[in-house]
PDB file of N, CA and C in Angstrom:
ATOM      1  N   UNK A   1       0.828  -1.181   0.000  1.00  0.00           N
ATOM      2  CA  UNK A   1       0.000   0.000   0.000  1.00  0.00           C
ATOM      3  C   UNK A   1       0.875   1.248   0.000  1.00  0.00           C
ATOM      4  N   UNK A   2       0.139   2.291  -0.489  1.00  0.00           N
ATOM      5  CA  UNK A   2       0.768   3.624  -0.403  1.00  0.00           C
ATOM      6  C   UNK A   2       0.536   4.382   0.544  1.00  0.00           C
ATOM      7  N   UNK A   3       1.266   5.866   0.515  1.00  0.00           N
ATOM      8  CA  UNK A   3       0.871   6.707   1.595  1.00  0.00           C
ATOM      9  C   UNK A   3       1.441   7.791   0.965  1.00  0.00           C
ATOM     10  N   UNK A   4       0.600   9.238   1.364  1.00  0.00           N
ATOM     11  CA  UNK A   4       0.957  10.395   0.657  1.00  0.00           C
ATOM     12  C   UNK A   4       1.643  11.210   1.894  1.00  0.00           C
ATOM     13  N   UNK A   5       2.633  11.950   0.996  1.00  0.00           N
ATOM     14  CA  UNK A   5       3.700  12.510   2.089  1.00  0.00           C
ATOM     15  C   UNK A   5       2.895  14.096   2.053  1.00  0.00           C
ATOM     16  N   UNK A   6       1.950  14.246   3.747  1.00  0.00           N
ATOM     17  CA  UNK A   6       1.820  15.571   3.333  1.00  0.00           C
ATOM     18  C   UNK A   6       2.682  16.872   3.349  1.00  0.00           C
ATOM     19  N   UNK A   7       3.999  16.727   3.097  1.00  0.00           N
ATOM     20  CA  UNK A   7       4.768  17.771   2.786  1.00  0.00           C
ATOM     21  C   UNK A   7       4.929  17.966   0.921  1.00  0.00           C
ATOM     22  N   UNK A   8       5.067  16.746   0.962  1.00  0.00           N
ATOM     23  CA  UNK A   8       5.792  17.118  -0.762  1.00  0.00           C
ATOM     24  C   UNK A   8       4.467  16.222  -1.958  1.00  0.00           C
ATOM     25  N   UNK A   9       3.852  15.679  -1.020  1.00  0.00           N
ATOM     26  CA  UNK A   9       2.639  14.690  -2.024  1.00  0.00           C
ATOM     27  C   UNK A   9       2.793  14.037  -2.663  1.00  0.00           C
ATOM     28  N   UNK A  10       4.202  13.430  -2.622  1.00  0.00           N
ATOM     29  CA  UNK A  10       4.457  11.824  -2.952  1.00  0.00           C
ATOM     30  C   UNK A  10       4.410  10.873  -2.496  1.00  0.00           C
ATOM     31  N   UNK A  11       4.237  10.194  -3.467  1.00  0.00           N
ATOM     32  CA  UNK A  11       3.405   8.701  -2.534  1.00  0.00           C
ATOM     33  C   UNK A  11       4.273   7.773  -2.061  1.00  0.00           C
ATOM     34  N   UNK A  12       4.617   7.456  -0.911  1.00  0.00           N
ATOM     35  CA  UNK A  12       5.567   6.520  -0.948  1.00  0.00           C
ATOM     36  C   UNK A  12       5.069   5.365  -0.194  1.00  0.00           C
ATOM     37  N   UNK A  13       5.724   4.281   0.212  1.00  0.00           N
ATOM     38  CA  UNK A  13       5.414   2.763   1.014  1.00  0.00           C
ATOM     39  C   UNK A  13       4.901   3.408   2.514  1.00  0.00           C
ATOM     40  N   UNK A  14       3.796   2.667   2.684  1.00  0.00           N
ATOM     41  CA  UNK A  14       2.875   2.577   3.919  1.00  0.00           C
ATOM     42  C   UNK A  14       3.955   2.568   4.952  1.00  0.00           C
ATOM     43  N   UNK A  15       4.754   1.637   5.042  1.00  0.00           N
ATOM     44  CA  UNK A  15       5.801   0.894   5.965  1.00  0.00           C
ATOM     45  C   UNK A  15       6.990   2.659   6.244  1.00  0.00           C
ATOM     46  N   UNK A  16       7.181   3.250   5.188  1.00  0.00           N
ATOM     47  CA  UNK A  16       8.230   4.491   5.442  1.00  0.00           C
ATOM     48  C   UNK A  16       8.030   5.494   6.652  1.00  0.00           C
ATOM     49  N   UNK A  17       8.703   5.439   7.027  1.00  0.00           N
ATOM     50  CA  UNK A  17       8.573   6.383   8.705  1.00  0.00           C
ATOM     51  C   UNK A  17       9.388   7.907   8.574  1.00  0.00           C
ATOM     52  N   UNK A  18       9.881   7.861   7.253  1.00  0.00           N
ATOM     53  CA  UNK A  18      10.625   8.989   6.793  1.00  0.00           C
ATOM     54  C   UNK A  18      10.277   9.390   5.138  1.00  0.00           C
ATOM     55  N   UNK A  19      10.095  10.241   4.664  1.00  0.00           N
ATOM     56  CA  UNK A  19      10.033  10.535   3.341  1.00  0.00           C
ATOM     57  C   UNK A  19      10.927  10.708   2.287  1.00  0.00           C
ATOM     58  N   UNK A  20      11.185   9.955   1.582  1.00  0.00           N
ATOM     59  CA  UNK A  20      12.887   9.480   0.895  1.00  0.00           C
ATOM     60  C   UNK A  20      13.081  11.147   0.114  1.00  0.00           C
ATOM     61  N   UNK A  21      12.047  11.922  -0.356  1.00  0.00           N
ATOM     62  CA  UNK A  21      12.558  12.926  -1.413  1.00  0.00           C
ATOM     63  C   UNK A  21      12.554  14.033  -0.117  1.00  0.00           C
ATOM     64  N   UNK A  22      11.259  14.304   0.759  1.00  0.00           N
ATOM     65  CA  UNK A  22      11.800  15.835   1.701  1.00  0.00           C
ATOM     66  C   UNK A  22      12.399  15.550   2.596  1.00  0.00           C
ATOM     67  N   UNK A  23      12.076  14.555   3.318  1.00  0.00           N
ATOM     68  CA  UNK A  23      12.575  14.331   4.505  1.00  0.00           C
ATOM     69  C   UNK A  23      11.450  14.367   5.761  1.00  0.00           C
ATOM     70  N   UNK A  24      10.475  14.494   5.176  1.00  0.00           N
ATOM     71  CA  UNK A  24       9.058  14.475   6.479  1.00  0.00           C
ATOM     72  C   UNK A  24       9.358  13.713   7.305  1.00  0.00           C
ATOM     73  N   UNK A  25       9.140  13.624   8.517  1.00  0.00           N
ATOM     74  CA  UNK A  25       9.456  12.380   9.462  1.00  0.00           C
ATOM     75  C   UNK A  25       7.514  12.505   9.448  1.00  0.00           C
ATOM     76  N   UNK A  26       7.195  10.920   9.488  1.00  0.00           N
ATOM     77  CA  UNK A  26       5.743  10.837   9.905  1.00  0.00           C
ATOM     78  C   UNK A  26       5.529  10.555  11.367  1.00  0.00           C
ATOM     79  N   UNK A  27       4.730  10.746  12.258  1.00  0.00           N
ATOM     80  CA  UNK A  27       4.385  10.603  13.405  1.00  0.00           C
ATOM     81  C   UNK A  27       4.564   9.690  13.947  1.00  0.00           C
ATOM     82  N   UNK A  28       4.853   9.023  14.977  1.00  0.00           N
ATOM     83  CA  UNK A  28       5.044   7.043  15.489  1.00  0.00           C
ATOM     84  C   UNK A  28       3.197   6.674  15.459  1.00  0.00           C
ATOM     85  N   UNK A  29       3.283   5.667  15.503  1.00  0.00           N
ATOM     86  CA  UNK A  29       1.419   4.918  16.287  1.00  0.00           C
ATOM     87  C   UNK A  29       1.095   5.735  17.361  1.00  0.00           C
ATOM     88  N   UNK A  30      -0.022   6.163  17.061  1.00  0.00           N
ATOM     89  CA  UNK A  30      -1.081   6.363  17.758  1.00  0.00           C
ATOM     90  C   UNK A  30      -1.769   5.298  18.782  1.00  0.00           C
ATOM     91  N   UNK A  31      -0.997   4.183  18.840  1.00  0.00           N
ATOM     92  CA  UNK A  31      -1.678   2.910  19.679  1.00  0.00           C
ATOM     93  C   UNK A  31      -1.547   3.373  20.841  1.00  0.00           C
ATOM     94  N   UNK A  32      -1.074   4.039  21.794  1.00  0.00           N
ATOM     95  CA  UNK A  32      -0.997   4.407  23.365  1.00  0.00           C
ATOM     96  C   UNK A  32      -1.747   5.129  23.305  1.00  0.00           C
ATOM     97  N   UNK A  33      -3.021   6.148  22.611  1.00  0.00           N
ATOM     98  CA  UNK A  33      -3.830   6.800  22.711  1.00  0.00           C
ATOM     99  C   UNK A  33      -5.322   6.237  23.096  1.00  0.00           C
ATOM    100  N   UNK A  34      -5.684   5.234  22.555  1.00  0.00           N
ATOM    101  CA  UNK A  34      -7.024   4.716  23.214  1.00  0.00           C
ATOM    102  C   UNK A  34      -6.656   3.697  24.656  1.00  0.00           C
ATOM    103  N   UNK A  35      -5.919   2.947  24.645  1.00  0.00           N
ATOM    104  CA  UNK A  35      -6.125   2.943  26.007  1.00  0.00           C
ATOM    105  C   UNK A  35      -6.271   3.903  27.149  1.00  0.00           C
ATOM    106  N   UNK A  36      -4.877   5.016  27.173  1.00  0.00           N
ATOM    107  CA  UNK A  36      -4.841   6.215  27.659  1.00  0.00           C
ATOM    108  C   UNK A  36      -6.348   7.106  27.828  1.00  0.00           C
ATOM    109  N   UNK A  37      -7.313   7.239  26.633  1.00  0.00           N
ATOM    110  CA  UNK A  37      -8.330   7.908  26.854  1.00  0.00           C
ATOM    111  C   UNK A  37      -9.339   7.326  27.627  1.00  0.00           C
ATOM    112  N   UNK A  38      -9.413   5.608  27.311  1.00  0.00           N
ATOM    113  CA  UNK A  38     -10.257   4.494  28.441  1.00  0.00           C
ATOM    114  C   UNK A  38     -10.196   4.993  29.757  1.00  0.00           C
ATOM    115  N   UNK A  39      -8.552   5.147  30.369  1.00  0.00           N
ATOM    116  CA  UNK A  39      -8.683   5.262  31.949  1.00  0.00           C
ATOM    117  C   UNK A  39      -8.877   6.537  32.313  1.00  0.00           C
ATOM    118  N   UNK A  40      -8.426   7.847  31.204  1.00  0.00           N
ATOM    119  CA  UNK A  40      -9.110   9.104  31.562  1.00  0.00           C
ATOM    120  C   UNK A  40     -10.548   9.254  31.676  1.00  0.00           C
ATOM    121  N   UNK A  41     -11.519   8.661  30.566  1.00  0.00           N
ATOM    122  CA  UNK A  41     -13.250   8.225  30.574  1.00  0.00           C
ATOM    123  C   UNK A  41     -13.135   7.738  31.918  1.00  0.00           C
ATOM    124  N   UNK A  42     -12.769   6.330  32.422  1.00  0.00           N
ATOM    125  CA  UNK A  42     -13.171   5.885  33.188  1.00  0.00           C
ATOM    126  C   UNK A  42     -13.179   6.662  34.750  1.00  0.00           C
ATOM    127  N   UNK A  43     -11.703   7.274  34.613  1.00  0.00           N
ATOM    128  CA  UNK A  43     -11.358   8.461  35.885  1.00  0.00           C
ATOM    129  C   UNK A  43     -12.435   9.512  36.623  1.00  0.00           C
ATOM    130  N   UNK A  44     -12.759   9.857  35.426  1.00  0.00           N
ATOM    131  CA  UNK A  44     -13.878  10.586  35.230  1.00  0.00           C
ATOM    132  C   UNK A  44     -15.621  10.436  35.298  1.00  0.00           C
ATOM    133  N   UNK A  45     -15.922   9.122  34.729  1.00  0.00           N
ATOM    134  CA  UNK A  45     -16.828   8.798  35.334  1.00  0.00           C
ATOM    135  C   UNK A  45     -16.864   8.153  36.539  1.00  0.00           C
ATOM    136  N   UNK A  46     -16.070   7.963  37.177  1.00  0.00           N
ATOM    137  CA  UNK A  46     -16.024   6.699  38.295  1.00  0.00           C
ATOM    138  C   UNK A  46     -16.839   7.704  39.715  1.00  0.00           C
ATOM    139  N   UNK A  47     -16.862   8.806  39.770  1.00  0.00           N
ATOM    140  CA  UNK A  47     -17.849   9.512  40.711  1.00  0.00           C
ATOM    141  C   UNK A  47     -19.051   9.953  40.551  1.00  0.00           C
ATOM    142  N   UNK A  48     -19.207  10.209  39.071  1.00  0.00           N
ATOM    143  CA  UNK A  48     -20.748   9.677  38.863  1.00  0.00           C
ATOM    144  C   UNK A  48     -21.505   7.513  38.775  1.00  0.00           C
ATOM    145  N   UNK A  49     -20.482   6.881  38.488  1.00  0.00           N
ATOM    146  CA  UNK A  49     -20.743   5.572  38.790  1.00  0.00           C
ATOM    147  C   UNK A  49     -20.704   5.046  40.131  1.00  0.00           C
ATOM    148  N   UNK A  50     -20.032   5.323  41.026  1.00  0.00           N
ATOM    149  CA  UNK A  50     -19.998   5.430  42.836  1.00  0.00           C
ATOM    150  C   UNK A  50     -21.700   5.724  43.140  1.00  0.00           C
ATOM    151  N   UNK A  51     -21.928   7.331  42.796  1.00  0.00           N
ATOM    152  CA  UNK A  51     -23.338   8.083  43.063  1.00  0.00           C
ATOM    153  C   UNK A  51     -24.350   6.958  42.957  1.00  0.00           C
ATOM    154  N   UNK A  52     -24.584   6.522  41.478  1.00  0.00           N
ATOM    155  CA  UNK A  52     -25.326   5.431  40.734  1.00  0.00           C
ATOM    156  C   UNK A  52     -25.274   4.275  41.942  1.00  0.00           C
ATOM    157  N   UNK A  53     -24.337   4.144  42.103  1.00  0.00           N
ATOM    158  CA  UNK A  53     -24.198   2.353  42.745  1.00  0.00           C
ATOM    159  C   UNK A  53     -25.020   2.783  43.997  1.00  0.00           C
ATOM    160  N   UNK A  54     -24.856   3.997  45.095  1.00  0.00           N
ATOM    161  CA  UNK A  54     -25.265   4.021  46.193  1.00  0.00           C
ATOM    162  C   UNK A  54     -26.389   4.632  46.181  1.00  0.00           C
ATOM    163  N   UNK A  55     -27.436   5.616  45.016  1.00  0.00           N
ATOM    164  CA  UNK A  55     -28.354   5.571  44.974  1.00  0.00           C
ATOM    165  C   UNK A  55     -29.451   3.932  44.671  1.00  0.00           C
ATOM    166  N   UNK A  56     -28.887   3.370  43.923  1.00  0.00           N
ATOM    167  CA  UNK A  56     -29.251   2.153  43.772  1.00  0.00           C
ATOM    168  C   UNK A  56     -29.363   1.173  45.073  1.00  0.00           C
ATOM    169  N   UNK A  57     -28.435   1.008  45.691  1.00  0.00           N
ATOM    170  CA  UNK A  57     -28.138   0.584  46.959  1.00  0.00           C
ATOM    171  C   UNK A  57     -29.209   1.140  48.352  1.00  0.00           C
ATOM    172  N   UNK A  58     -29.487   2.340  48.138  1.00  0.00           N
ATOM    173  CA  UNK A  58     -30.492   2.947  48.461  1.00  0.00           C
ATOM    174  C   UNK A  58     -31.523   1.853  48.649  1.00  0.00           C
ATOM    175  N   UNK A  59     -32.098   2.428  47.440  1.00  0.00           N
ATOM    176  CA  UNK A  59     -33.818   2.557  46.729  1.00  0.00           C
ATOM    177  C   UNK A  59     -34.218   0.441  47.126  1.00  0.00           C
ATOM    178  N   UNK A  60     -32.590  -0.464  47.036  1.00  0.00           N
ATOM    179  CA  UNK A  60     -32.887  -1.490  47.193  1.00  0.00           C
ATOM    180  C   UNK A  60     -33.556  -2.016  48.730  1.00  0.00           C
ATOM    181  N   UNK A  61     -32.591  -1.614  49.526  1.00  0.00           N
ATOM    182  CA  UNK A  61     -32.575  -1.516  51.458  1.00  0.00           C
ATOM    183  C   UNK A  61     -34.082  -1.307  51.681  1.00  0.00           C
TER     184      UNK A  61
END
């Protein structure tokens, strides 16, 4: 597969981490980003999910 270099707009190999004619460096993986956002979501809801559990806990008693 290809990939377009957005500096110079040549296409080069998917696999290139550098751009053989400008020299673009492309970005590394993005793979440490969705886990990372999971435990920020989760961080974040976890005091409205607490609330939930002990209103629930409530209404059961």
């Amino acid at each position: 597969m290809k990939k377009e270099c957005p500096s110079c707009a040549m296409e080069i190999d998917q696999t290139d981490e550098v751009c053989p004619i400008c020299g673009y460096e492309f970005p590394q993986s993005r793979r440490l980003i969705k886990p990372v956002t999971w435990v920020l979501v989760l961080l974040l809801l976890l005091p409205f999910i607490r609330l939930v559990l002990r209103l629930l806990i409530r209404l059961i008693e």
